[in-house]
PDB file of N, CA and C in Angstrom:
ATOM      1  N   UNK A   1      -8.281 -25.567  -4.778  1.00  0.00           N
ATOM      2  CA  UNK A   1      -7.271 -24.870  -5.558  1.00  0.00           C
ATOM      3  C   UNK A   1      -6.842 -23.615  -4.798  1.00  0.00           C
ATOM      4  N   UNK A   2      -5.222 -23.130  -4.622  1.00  0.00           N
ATOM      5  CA  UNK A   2      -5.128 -22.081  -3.863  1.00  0.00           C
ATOM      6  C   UNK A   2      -5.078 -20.986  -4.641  1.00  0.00           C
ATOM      7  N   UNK A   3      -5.321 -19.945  -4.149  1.00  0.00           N
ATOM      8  CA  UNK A   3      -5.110 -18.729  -4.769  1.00  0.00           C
ATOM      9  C   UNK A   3      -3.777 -18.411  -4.961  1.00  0.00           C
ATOM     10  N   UNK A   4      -3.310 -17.117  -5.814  1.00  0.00           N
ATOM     11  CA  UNK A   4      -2.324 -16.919  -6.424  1.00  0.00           C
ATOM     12  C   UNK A   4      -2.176 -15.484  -6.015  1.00  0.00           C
ATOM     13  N   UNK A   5      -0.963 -14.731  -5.588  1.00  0.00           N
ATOM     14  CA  UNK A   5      -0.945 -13.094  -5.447  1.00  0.00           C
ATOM     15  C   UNK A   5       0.396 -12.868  -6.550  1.00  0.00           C
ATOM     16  N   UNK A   6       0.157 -11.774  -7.151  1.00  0.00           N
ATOM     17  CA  UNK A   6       0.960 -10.979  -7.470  1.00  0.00           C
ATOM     18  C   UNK A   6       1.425  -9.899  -6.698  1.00  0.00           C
ATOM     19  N   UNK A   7       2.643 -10.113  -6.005  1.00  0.00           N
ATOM     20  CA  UNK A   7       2.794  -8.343  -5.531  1.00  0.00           C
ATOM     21  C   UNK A   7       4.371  -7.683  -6.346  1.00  0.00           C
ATOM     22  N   UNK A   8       3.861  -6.146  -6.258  1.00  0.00           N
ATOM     23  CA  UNK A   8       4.675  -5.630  -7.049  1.00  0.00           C
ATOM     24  C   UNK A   8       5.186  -4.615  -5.952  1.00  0.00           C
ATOM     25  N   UNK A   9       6.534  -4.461  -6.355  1.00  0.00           N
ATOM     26  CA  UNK A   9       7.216  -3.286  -6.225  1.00  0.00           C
ATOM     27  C   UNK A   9       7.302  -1.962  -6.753  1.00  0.00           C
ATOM     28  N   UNK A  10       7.353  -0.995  -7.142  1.00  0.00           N
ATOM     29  CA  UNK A  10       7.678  -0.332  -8.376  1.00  0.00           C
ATOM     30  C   UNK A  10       8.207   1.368  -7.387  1.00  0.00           C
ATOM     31  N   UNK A  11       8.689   1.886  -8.333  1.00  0.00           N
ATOM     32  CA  UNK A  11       9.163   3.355  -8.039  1.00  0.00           C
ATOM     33  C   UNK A  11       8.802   4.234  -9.335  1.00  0.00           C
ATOM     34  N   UNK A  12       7.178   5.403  -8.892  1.00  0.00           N
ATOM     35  CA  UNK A  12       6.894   6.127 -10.012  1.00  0.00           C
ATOM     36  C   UNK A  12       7.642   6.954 -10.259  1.00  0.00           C
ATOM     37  N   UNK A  13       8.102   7.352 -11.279  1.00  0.00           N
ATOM     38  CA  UNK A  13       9.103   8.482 -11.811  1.00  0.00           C
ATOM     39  C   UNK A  13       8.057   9.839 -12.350  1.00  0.00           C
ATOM     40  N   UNK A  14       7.258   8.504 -12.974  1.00  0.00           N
ATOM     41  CA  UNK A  14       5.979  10.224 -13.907  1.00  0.00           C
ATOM     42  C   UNK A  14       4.551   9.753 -13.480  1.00  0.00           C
ATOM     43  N   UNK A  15       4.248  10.688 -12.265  1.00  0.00           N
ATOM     44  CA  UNK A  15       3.186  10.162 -11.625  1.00  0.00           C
ATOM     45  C   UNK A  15       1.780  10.748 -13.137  1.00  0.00           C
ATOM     46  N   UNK A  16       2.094  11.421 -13.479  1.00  0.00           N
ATOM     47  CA  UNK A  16       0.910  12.043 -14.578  1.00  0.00           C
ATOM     48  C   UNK A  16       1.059  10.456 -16.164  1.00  0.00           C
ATOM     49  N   UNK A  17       1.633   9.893 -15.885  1.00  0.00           N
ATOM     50  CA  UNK A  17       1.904   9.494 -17.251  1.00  0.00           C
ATOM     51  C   UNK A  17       1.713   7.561 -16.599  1.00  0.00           C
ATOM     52  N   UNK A  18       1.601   7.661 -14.936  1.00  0.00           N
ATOM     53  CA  UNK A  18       1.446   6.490 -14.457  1.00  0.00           C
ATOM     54  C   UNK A  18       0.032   6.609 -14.346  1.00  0.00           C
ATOM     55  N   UNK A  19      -0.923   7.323 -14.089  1.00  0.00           N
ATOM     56  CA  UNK A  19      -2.020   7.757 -14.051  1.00  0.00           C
ATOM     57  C   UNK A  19      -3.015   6.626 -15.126  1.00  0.00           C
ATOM     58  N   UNK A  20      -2.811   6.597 -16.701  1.00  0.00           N
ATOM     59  CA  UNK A  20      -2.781   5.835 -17.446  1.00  0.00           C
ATOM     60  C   UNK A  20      -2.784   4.402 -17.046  1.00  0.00           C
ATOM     61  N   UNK A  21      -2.108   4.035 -16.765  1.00  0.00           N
ATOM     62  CA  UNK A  21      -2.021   2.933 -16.613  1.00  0.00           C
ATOM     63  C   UNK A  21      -2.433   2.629 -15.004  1.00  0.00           C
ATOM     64  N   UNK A  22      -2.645   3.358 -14.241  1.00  0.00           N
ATOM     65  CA  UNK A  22      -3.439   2.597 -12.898  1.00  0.00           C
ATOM     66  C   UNK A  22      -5.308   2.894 -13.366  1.00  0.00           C
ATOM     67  N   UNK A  23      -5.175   4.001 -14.565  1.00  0.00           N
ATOM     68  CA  UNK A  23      -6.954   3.993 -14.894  1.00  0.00           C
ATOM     69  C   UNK A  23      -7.321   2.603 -15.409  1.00  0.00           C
ATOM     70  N   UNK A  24      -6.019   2.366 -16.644  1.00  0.00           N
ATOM     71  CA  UNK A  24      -6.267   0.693 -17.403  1.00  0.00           C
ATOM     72  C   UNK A  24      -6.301  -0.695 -16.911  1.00  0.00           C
ATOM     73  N   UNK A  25      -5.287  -0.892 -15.993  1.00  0.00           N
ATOM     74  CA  UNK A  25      -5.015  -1.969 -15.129  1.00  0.00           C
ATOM     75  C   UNK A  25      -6.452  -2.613 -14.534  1.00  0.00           C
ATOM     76  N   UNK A  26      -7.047  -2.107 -13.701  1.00  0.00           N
ATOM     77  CA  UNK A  26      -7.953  -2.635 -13.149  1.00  0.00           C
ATOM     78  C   UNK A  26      -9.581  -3.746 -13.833  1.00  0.00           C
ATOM     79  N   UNK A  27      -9.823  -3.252 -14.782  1.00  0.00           N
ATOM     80  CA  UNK A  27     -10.388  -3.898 -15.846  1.00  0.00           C
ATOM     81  C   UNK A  27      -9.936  -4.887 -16.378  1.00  0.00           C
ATOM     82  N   UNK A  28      -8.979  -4.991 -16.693  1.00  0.00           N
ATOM     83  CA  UNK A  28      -8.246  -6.398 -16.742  1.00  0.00           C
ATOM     84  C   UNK A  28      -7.627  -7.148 -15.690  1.00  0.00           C
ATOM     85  N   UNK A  29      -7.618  -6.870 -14.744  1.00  0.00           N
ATOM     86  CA  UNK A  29      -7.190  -7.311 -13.094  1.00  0.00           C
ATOM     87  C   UNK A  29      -9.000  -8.142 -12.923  1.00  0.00           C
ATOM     88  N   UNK A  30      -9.761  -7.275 -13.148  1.00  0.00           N
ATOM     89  CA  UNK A  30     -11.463  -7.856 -12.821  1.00  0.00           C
ATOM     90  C   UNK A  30     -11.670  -8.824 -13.652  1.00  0.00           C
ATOM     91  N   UNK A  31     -11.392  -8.897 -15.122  1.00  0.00           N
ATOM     92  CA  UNK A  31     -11.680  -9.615 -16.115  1.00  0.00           C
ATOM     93  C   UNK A  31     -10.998 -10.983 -16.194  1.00  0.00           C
ATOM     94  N   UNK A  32     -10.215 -11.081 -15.621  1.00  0.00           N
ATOM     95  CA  UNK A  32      -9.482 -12.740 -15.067  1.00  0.00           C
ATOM     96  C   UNK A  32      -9.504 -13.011 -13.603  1.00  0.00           C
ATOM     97  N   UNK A  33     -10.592 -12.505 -12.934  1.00  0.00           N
ATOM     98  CA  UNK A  33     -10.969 -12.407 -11.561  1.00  0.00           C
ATOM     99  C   UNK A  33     -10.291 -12.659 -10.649  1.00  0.00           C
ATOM    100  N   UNK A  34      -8.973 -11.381 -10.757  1.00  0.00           N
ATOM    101  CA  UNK A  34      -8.029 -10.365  -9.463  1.00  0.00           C
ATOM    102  C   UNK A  34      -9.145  -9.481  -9.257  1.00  0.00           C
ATOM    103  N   UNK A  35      -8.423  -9.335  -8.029  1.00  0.00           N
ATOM    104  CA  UNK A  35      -8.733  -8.044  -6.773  1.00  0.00           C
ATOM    105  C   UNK A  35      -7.331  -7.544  -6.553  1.00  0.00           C
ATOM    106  N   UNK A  36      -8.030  -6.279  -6.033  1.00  0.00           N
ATOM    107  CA  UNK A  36      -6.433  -5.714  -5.609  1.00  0.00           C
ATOM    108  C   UNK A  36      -6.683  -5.624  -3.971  1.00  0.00           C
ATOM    109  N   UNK A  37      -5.515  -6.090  -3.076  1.00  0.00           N
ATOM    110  CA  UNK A  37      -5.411  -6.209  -2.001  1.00  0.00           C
ATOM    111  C   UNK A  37      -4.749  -5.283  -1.066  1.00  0.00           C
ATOM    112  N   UNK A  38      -4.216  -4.409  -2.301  1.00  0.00           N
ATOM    113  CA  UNK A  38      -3.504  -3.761  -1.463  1.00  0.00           C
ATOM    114  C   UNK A  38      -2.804  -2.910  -3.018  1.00  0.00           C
ATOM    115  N   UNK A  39      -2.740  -1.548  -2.568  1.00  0.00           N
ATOM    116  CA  UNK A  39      -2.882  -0.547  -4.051  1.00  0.00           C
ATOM    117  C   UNK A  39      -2.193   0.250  -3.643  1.00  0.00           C
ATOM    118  N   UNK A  40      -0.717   0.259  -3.265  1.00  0.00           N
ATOM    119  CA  UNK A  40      -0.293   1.273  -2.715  1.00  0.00           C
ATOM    120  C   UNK A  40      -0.184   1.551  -1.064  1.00  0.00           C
ATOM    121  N   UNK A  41      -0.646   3.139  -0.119  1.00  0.00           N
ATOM    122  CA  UNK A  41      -1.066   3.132   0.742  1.00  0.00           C
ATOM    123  C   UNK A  41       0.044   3.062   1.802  1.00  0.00           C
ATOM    124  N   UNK A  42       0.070   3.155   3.490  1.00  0.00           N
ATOM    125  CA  UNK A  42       1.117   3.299   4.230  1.00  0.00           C
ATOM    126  C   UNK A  42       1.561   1.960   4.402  1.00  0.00           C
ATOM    127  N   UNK A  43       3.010   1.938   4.247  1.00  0.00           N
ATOM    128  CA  UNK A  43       3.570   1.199   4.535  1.00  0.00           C
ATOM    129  C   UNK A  43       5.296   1.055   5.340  1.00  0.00           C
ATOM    130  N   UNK A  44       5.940  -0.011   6.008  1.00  0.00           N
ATOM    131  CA  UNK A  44       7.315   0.307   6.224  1.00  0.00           C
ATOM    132  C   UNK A  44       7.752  -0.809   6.544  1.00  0.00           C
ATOM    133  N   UNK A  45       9.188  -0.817   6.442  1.00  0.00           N
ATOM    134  CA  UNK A  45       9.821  -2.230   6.667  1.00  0.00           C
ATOM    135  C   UNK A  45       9.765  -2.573   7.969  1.00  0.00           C
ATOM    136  N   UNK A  46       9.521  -3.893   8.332  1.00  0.00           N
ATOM    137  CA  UNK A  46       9.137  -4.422   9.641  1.00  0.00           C
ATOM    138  C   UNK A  46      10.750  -5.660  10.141  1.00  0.00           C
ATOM    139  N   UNK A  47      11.319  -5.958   9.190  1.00  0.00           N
ATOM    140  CA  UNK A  47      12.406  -6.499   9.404  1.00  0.00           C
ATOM    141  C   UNK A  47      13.829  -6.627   7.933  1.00  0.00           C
ATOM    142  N   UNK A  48      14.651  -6.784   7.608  1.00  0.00           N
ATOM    143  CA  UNK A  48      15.676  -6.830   6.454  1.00  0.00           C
ATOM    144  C   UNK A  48      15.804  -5.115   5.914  1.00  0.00           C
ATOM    145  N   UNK A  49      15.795  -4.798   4.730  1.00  0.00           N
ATOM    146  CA  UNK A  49      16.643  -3.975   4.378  1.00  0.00           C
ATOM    147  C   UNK A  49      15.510  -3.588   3.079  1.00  0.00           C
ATOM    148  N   UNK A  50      14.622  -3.892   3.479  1.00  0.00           N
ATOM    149  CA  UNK A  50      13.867  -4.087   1.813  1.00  0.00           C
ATOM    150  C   UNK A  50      13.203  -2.322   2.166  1.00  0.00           C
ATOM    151  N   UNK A  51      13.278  -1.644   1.107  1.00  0.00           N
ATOM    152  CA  UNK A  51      12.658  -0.061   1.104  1.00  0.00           C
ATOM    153  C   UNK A  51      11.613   0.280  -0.131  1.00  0.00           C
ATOM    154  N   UNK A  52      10.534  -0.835   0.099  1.00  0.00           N
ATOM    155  CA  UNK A  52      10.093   0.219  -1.298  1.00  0.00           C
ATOM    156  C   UNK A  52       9.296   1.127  -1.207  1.00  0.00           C
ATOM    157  N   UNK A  53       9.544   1.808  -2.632  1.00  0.00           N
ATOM    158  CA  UNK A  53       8.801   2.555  -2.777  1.00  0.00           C
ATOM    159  C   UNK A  53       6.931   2.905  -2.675  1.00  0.00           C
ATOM    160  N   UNK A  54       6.873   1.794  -2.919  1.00  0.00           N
ATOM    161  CA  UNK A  54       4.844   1.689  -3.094  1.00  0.00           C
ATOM    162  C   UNK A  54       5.480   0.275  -3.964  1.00  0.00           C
ATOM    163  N   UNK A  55       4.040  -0.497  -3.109  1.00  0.00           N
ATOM    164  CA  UNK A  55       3.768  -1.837  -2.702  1.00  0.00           C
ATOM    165  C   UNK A  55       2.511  -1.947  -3.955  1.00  0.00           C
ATOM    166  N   UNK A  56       2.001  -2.746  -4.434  1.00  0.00           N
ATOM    167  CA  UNK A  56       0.806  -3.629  -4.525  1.00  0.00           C
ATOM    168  C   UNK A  56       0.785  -5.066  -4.760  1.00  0.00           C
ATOM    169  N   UNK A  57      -0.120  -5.441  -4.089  1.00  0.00           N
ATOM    170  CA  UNK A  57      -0.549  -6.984  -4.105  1.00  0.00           C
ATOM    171  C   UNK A  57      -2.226  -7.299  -4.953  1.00  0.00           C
ATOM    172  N   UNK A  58      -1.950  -7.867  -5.683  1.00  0.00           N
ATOM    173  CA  UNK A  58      -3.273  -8.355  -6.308  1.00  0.00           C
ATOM    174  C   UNK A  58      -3.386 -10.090  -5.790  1.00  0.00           C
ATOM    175  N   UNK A  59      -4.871 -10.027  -5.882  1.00  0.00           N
ATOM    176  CA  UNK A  59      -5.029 -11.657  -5.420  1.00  0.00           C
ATOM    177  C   UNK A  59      -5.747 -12.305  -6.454  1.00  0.00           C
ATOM    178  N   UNK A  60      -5.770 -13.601  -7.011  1.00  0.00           N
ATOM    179  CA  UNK A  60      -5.871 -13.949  -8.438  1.00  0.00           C
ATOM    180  C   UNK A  60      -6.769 -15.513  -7.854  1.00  0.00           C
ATOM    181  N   UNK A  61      -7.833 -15.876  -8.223  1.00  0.00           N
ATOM    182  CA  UNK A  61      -8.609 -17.523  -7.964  1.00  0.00           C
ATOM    183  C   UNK A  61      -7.483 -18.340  -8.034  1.00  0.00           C
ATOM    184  N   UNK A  62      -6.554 -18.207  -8.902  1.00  0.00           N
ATOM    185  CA  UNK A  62      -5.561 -19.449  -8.778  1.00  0.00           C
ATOM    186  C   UNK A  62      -4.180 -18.830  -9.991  1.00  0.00           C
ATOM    187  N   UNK A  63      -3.004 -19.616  -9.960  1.00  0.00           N
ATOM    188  CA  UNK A  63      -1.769 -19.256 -10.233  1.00  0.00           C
ATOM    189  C   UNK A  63      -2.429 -18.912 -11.814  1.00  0.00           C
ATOM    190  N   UNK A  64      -3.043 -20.271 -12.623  1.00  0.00           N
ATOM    191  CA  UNK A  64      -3.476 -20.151 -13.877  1.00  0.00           C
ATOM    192  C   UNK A  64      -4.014 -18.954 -14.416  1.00  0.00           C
ATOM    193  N   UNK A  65      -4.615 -18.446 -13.673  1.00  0.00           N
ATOM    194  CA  UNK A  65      -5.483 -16.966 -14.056  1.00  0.00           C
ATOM    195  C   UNK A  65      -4.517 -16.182 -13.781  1.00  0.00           C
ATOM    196  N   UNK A  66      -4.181 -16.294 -12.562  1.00  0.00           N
ATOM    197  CA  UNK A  66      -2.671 -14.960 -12.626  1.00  0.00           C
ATOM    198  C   UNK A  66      -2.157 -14.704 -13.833  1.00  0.00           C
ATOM    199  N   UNK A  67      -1.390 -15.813 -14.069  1.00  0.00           N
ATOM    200  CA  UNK A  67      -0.324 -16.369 -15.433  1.00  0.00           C
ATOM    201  C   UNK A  67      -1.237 -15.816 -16.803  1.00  0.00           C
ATOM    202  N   UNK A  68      -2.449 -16.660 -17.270  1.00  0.00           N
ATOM    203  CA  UNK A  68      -3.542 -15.708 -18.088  1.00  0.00           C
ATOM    204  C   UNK A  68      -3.486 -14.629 -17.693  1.00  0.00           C
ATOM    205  N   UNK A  69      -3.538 -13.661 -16.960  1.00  0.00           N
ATOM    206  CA  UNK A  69      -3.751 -12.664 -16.952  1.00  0.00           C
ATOM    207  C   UNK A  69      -2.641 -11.702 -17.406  1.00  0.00           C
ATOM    208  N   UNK A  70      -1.367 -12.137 -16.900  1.00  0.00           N
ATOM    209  CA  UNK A  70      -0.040 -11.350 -17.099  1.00  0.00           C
ATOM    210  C   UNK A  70      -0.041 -11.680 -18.497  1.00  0.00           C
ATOM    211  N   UNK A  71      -0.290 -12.499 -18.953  1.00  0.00           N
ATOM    212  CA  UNK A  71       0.223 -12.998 -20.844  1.00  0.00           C
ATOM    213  C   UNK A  71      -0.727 -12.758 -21.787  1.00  0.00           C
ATOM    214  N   UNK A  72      -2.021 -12.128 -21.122  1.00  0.00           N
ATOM    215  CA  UNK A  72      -3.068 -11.911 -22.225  1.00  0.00           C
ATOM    216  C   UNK A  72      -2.872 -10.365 -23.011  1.00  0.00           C
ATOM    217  N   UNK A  73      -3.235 -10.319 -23.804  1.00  0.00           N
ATOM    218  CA  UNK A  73      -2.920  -9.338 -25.001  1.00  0.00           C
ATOM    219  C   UNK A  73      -3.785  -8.228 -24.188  1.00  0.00           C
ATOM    220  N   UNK A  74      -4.596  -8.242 -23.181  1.00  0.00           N
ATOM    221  CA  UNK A  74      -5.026  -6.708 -22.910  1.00  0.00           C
ATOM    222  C   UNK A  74      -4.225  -6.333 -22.228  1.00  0.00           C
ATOM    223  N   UNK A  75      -3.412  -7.222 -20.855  1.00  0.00           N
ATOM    224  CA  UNK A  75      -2.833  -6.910 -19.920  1.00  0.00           C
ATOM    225  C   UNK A  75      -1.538  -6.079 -20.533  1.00  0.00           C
ATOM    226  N   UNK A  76      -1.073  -6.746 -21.738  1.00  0.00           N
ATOM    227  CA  UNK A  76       0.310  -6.512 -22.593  1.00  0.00           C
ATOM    228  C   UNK A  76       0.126  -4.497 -23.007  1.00  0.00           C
ATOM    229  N   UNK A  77      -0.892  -4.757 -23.912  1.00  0.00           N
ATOM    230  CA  UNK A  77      -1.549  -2.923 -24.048  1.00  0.00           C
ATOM    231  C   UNK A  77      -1.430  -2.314 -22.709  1.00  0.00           C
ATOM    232  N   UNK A  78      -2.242  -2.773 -21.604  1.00  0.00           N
ATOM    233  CA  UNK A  78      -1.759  -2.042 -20.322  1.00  0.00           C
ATOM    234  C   UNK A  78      -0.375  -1.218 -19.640  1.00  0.00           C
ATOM    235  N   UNK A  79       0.320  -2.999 -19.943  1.00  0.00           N
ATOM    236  CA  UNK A  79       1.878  -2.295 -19.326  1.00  0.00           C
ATOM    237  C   UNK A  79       2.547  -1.366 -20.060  1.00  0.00           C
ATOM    238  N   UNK A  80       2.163  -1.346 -21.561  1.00  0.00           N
ATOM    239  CA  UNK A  80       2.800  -0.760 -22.710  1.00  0.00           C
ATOM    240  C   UNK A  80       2.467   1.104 -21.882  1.00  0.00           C
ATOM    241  N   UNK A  81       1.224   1.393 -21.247  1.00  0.00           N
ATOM    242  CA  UNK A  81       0.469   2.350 -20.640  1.00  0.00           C
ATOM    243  C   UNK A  81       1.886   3.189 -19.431  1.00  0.00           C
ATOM    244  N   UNK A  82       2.297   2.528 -19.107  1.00  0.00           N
ATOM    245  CA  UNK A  82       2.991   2.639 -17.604  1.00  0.00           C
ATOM    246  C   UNK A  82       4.934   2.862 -18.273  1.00  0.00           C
ATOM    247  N   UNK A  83       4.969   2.313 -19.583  1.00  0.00           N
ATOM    248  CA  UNK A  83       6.158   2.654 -19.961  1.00  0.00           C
ATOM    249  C   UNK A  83       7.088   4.107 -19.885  1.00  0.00           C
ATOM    250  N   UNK A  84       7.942   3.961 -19.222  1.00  0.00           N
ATOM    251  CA  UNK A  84       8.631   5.299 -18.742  1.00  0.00           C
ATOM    252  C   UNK A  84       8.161   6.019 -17.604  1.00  0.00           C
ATOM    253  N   UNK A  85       6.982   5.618 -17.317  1.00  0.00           N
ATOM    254  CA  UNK A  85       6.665   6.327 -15.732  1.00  0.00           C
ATOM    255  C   UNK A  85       6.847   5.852 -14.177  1.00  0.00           C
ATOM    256  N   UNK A  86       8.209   4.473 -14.440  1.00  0.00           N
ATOM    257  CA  UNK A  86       8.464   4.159 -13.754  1.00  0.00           C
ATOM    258  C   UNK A  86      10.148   3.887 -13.660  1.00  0.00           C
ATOM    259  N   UNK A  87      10.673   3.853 -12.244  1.00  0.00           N
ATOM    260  CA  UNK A  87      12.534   3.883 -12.371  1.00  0.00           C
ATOM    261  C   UNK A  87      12.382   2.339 -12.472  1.00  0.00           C
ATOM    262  N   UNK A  88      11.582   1.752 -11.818  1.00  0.00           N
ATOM    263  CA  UNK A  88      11.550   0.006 -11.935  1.00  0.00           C
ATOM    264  C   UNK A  88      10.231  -0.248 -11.250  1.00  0.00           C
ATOM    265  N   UNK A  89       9.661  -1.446 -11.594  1.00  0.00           N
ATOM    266  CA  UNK A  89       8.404  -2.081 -11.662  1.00  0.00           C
ATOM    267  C   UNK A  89       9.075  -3.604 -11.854  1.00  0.00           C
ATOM    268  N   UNK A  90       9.092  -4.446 -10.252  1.00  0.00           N
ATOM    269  CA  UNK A  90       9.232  -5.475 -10.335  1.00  0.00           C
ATOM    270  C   UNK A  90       7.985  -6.501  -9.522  1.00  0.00           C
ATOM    271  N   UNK A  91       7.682  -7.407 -10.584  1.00  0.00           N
ATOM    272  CA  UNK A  91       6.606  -8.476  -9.796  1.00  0.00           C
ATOM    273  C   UNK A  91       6.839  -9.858  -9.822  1.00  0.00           C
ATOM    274  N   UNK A  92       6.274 -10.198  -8.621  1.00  0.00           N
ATOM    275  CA  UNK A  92       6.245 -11.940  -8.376  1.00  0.00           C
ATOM    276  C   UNK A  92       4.939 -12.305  -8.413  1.00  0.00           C
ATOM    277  N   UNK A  93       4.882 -13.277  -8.730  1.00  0.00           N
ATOM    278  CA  UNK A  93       3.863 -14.510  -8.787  1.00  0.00           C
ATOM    279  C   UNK A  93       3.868 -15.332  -7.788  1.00  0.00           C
ATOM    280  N   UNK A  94       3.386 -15.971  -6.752  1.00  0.00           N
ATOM    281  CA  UNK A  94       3.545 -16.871  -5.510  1.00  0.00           C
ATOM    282  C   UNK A  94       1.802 -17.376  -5.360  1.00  0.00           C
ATOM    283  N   UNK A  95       1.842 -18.518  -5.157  1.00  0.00           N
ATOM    284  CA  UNK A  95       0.542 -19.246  -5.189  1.00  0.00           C
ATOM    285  C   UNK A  95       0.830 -19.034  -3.532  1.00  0.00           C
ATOM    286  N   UNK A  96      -0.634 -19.140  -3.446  1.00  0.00           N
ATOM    287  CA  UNK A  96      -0.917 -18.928  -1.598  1.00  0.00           C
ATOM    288  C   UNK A  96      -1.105 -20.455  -1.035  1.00  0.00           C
ATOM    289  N   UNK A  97      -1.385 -20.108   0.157  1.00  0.00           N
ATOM    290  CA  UNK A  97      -2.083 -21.651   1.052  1.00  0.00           C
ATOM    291  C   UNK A  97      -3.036 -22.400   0.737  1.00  0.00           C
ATOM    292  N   UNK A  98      -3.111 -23.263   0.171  1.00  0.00           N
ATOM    293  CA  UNK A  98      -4.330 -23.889   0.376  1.00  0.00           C
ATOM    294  C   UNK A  98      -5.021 -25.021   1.165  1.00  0.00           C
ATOM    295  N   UNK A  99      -5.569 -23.941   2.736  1.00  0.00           N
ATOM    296  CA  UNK A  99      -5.973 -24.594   3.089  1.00  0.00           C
ATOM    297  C   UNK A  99      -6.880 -23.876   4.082  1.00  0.00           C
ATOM    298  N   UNK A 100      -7.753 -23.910   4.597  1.00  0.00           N
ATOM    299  CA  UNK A 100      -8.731 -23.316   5.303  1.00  0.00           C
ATOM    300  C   UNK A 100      -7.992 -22.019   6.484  1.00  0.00           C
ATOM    301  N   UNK A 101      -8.967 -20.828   6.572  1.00  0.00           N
ATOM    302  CA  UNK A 101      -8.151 -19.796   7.093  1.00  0.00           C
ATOM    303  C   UNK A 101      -8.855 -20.324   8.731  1.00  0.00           C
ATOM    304  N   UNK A 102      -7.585 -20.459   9.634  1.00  0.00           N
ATOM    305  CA  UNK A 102      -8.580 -20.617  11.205  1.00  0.00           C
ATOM    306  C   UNK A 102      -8.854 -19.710  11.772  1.00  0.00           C
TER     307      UNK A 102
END
């Protein structure tokens, strides 16, 4: 079964009021067994036009748990956490390779 990443985009507007919601997130990221792969941190465009602001990628056992995870009633309280402390917060879902890393 391949694994599943979520990565997000987002642009904080209220870093004190996003605070909240990067304390909450993670507990429920563990509890449908994500990791975070990447939380932010240096980054820059390497080719196209794409500029974001701060990056994260979570990695999920498989698409199903991702999907559980985004639709479960804790995750829902979470995002409710992050409301208004962001100009936009956009994420994808993409199932990975499955097949042995060489």
């Amino acid at each position: 079964m391949a694994v599943a990443y979520a990565i997000v985009e987002m642009q904080i507007t209220d870093p004190e009021r996003y605070k909240a919601y990067m304390a909450a997130a993670p507990a429920v990221v563990k509890a449908f067994g994500g990791e975070y792969v990447v939380r932010g941190g240096k980054h820059e465009a390497l080719e196209g036009d794409w500029q974001p602001h701060r990056v994260a990628i979570v990695r999920f056992p498989s698409y199903e748990q991702a999907k559980a995870f985004y639709d479960s009633e804790a995750y829902v309280a979470v995002r409710a956490k992050r409301k208004g402390a962001t100009e936009y917060f956009n994420m994808v879902l993409v199932e990975g390779v499955d097949a042995p890393v060489a």
